[in-house]
Protein backbone atom coordinates (compact mmCIF):
# COMPACT_ATOMS: atom_id res chain seq x y z
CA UNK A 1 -10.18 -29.47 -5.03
CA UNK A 2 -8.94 -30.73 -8.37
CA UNK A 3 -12.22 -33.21 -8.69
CA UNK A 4 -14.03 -30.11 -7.56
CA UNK A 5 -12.47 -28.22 -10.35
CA UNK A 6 -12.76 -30.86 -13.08
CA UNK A 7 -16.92 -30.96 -11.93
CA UNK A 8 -17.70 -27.63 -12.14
CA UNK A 9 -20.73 -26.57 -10.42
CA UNK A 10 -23.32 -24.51 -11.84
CA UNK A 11 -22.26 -21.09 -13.28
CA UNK A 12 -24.76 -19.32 -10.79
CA UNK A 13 -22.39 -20.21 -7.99
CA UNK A 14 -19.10 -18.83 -10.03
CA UNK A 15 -18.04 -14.92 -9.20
CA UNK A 16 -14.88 -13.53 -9.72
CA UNK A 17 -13.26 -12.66 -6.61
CA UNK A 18 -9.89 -11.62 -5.02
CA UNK A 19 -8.49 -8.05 -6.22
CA UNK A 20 -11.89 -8.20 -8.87
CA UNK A 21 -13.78 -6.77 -5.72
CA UNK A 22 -11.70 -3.79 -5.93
CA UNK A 23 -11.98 -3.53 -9.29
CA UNK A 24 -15.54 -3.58 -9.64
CA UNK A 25 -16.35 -1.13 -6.87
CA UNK A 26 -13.43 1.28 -8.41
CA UNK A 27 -14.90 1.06 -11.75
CA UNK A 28 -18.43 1.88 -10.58
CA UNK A 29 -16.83 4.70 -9.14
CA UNK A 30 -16.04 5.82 -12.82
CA UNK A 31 -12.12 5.03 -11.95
CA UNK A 32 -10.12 3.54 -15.22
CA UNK A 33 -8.64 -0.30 -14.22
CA UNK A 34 -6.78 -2.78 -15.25
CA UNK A 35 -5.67 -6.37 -13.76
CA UNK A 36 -2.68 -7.10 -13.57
CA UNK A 37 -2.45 -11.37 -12.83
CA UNK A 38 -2.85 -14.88 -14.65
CA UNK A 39 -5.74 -16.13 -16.33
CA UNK A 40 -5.93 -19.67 -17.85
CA UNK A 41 -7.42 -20.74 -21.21
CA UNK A 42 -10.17 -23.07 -19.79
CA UNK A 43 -13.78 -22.40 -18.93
CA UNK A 44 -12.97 -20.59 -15.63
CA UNK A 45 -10.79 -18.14 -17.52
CA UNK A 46 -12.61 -17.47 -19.93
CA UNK A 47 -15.96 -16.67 -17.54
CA UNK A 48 -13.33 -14.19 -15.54
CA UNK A 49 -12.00 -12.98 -19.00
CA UNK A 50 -15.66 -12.12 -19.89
CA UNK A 51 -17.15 -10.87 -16.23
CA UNK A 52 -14.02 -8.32 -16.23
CA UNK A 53 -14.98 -7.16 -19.93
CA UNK A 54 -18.80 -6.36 -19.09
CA UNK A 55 -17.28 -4.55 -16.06
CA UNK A 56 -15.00 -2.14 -18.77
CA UNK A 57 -11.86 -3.66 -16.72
CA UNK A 58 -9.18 -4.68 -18.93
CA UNK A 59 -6.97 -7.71 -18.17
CA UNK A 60 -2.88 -7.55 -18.64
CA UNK A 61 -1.06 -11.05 -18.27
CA UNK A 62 1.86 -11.65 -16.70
CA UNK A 63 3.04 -14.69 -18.63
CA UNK A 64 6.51 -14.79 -20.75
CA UNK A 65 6.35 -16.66 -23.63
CA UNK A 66 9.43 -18.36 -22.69
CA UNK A 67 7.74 -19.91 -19.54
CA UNK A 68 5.79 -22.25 -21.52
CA UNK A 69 8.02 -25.71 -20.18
CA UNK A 70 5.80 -24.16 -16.73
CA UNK A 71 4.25 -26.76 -14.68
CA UNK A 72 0.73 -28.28 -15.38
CA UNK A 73 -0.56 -25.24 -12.88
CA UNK A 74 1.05 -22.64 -14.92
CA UNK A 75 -1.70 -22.00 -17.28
CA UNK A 76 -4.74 -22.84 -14.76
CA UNK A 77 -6.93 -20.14 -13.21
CA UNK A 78 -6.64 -19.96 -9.47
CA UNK A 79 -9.63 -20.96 -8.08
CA UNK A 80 -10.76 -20.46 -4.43
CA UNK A 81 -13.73 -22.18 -3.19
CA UNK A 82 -16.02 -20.27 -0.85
CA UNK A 83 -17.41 -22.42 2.61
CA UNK A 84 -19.95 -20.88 4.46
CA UNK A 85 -20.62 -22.17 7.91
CA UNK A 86 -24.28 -21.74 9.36
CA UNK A 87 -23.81 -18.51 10.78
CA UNK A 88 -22.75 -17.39 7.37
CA UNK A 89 -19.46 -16.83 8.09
CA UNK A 90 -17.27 -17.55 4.87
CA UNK A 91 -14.10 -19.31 5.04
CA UNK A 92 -11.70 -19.40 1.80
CA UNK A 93 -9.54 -22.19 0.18
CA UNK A 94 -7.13 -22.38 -2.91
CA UNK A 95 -5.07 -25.03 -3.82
CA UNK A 96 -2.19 -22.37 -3.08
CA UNK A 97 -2.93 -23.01 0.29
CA UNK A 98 -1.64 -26.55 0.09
CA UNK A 99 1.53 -26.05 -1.39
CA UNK A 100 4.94 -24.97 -0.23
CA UNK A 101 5.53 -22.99 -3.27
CA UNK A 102 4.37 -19.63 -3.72
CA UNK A 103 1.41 -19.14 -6.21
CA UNK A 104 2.62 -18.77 -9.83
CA UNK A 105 5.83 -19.82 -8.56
CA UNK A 106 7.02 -19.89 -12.25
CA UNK A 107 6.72 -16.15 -12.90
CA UNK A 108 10.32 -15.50 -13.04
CA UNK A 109 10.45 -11.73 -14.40
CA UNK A 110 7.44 -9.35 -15.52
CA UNK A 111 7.01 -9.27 -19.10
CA UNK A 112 7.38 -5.54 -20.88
CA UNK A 113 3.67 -5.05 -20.99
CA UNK A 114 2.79 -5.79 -17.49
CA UNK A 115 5.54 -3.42 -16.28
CA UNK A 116 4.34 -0.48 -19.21
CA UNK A 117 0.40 -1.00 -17.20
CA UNK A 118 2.36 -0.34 -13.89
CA UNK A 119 4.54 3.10 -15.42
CA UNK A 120 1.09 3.93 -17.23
CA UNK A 121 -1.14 3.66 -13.60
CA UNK A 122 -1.74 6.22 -11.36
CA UNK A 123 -2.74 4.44 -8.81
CA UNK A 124 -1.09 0.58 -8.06
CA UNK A 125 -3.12 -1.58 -5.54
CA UNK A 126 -0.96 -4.41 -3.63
CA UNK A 127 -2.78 -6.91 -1.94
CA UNK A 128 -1.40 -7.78 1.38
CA UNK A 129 -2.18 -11.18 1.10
CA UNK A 130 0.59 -11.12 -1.60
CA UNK A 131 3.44 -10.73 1.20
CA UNK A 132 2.41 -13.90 2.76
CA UNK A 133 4.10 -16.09 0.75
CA UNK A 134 7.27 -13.71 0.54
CA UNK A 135 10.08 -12.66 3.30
CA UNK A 136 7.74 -10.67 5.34
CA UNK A 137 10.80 -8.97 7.34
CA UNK A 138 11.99 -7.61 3.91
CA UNK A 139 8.93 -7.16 1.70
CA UNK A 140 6.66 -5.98 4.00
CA UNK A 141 8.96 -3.17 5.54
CA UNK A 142 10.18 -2.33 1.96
CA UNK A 143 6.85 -1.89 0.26
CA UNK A 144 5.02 -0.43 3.82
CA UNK A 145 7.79 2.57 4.01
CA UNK A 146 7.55 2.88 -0.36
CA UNK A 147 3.67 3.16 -0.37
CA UNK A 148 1.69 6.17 -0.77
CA UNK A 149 -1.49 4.75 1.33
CA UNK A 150 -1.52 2.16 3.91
CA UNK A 151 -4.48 0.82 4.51
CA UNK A 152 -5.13 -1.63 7.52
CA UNK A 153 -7.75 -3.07 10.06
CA UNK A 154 -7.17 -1.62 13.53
CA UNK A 155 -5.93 -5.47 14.25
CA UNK A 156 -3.54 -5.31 11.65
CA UNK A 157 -1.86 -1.93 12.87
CA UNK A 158 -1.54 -3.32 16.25
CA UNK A 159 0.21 -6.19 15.22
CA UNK A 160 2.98 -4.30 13.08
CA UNK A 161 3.58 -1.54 15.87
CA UNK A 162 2.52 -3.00 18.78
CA UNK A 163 0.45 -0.33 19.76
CA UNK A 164 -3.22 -0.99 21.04
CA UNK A 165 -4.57 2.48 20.20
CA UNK A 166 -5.88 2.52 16.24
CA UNK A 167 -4.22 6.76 16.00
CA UNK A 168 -0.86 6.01 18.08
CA UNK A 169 -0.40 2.84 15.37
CA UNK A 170 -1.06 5.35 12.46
CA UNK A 171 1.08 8.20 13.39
CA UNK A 172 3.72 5.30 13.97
CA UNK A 173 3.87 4.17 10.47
CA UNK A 174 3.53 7.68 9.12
CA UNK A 175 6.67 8.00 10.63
CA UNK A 176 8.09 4.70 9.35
CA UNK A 177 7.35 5.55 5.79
CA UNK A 178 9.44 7.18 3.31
CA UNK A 179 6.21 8.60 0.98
CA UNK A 180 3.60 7.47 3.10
CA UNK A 181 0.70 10.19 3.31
CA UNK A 182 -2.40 8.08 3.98
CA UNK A 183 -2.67 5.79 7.08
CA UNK A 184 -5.87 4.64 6.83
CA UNK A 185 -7.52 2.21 9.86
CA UNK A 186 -10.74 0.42 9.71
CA UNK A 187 -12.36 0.70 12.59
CA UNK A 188 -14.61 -2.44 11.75
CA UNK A 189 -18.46 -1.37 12.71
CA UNK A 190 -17.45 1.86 13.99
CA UNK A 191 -16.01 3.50 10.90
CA UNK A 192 -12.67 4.67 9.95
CA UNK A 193 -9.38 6.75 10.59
CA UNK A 194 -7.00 8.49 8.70
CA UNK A 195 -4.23 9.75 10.22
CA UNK A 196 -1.77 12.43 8.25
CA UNK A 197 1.18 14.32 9.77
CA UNK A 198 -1.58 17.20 9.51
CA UNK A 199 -4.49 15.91 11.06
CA UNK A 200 -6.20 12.75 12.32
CA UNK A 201 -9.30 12.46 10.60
CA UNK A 202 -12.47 9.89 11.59
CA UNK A 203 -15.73 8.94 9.83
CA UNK A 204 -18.78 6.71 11.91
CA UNK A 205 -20.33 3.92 9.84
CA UNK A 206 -24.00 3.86 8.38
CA UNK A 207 -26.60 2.07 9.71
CA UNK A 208 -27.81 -0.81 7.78
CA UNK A 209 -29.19 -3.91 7.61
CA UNK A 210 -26.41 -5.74 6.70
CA UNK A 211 -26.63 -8.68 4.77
CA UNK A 212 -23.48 -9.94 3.65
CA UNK A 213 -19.73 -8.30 4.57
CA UNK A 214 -17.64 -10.13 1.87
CA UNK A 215 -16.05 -7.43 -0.30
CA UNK A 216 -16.76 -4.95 1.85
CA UNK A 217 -13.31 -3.85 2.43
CA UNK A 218 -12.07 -4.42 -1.28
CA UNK A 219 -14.76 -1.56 -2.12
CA UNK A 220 -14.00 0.29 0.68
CA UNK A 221 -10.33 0.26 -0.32
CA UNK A 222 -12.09 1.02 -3.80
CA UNK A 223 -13.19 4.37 -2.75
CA UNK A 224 -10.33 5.32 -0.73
CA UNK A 225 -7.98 4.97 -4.41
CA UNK A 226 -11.05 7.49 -5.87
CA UNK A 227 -10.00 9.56 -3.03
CA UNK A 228 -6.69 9.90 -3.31
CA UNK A 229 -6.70 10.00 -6.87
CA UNK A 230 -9.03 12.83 -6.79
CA UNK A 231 -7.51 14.74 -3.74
CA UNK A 232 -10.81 14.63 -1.64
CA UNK A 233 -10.12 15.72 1.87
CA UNK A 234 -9.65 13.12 4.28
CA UNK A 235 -13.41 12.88 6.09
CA UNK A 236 -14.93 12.84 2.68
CA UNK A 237 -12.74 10.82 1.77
CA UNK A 238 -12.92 8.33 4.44
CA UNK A 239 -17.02 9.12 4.25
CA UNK A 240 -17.30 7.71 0.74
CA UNK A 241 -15.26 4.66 1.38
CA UNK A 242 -17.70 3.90 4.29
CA UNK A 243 -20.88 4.16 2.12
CA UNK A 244 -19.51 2.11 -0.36
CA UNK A 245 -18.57 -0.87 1.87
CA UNK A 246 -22.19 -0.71 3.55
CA UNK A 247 -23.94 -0.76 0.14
CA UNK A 248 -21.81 -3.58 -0.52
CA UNK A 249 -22.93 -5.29 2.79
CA UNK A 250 -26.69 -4.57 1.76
CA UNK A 251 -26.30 -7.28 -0.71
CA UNK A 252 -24.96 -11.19 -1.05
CA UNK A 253 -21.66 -12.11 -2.15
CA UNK A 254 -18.89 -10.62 -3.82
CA UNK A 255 -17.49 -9.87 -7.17
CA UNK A 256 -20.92 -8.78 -9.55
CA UNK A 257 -22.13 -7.91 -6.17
CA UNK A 258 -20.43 -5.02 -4.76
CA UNK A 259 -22.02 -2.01 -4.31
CA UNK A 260 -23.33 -0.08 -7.58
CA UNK A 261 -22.87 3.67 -7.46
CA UNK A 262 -26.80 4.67 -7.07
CA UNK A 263 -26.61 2.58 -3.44
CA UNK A 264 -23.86 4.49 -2.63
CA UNK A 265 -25.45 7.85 -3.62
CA UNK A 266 -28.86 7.16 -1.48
CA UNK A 267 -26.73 6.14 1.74
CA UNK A 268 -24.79 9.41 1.28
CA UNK A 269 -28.09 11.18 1.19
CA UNK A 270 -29.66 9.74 4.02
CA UNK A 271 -26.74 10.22 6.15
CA UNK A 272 -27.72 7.18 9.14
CA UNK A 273 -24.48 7.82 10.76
CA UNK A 274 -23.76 5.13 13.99
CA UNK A 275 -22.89 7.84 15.71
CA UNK A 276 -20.76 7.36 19.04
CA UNK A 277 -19.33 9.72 19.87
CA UNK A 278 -17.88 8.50 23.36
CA UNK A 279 -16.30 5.58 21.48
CA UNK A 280 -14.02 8.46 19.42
CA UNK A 281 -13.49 10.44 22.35
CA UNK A 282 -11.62 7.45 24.02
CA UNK A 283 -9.61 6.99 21.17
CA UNK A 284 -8.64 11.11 20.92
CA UNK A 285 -8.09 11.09 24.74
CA UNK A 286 -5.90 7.52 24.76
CA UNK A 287 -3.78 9.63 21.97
CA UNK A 288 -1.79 12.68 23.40
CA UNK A 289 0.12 13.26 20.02
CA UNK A 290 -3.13 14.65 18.22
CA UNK A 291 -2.94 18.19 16.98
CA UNK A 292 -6.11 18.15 14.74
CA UNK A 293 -9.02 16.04 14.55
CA UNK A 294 -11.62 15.93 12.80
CA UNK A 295 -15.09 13.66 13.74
CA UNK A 296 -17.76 13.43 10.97
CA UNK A 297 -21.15 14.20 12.88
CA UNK A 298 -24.96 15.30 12.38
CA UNK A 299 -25.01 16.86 15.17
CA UNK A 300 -23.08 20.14 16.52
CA UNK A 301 -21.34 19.17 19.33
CA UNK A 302 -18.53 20.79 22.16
CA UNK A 303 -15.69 19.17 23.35
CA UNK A 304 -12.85 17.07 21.83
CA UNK A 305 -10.99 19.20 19.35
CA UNK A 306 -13.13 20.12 16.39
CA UNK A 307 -16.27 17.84 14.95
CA UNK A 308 -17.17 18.40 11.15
């Protein structure tokens, strides 16, 4: 990766990824950001410095000037390289990945700006890739039970409550938290949950020809910031994060990519719902602790609890 890195391919294949999905979608949304990370001084900096300024996304380091004995990786942008298979499937690889030491492994303590952006924000994204590389006993548990929203794929609440049903999982780490008012479950192809100590709340996806799913859940998790920020009510909520993932799978690659507000807008007014509504009733029935749910649907319809 380091010849790859000192040969630069064209810039047509460069995009700035990671958390700049999120940002991108957010700001689309008309949401104020910032990033909060490292950015080196050579030519792939600079391109993220500049992609992230035509966005209106402002960049705060996290590098003390006394860390300037760092290692030779200390001022280099982390790269990940982007394989896609023949079935388009993408695979991702870092040099991080490589090493036994965490990434930026020589950020010691935040420097007083970066922790000013974090007292200043209204909103601070963590992404869980983050807690990989730290004690995931303590870390994880401390920063799932301090956090506002959880968001997860139905996978991923399975395998921290060891519960099979998407709804049982949320209402178990709404209990686990300490502030925790979102639990919010994607539900892959089918749509999405939230799950409050008020009401369990799901949203079907649209139908669309989809053409590339990378960033898809960085701009879901986009919306579902605009959302809480905003104090939408959980279906819309949930409804808007689902139309801006699926105009972000009506296009190619990340980064620049992600959806653009007007896509959003014309999915919203077309309304193709994939509407199943046996699929949600076997997840209401499978969950006996439901006292209000709410099913985003076209159609009137009699039955489980109440349908929107």
């Amino acid at each position: 990766m380091e010849c790859l890195a000192a040969s630069p391919p064209d810039q047509k294949f460069w995009e700035a990824g990671g958390n700049c999905n999120l940002a991108f979608a957010a700001a689309r949304l008309g949401l104020g950001c910032s990033t909060l990370g490292h950015v080196g001084e050579e030519i792939y900096g600079k391109f993220l410095l500049d992609v992230l300024e035509a966005e209106g996304i402002s960049v705060v380091g996290m590098l003390d000037n006394s860390g300037a004995n760092a290692c030779r990786y200390a001022y280099a942008t982390l790269l990940c390289w982007v394989l896609v298979d023949p079935f388009q499937r993408p695979g991702f690889c870092s040099c991080a990945d490589f090493s036994e030491e965490p990434a930026f492994s020589w950020i010691r303590k935040l420097p007083a700006e970066t922790k000013t952006a974090i007292h200043r924000s209204k909103i601070l994204f963590c992404n869980g890739y983050a807690f990989d590389e730290l004690f995931p006993d303590r870390a994880l548990e401390h920063s799932l039970k301090l956090s506002d929203v959880l968001l997860l794929t139905s996978d991923e609440a399975e395998s921290l409550t060891n519960i099979r049903n998407p709804i049982q999982a949320g209402q178990e780490l709404l209990k686990r938290g300490i502030r925790t008012r979102w639990v919010v479950i994607k539900m892959g192809s089918k749509g999405s949950i939230m799950v409050t100590k008020s009401v369990v709340s799901c949203a079907p996806s649209f139908e669309i020809d989809v053409v590339d799913t990378v960033g898809c859940g960085d701009s879901f998790t986009a919306a579902i910031a605009f959302g809480f920020l905003h104090n939408l009510p959980a279906v819309s909520t949930l409804t808007l994060a689902n139309a801006v993932g699926a105009a972000t799978a009506t296009g190619s690659g990340a980064g620049r990519n992600v959806a653009h507000l007007d896509k959003v807008l014309q999915l919203l007014r077309e309304s193709n719902l994939n509407e199943d509504g046996t699929a949600w009733s076997e997840l209401i029935e499978g969950s006996s602790l439901c006292s209000e749910v709410s099913v985003l649907s076209k159609t009137a319809a009699n039955g489980i609890k109440s349908f929107i």
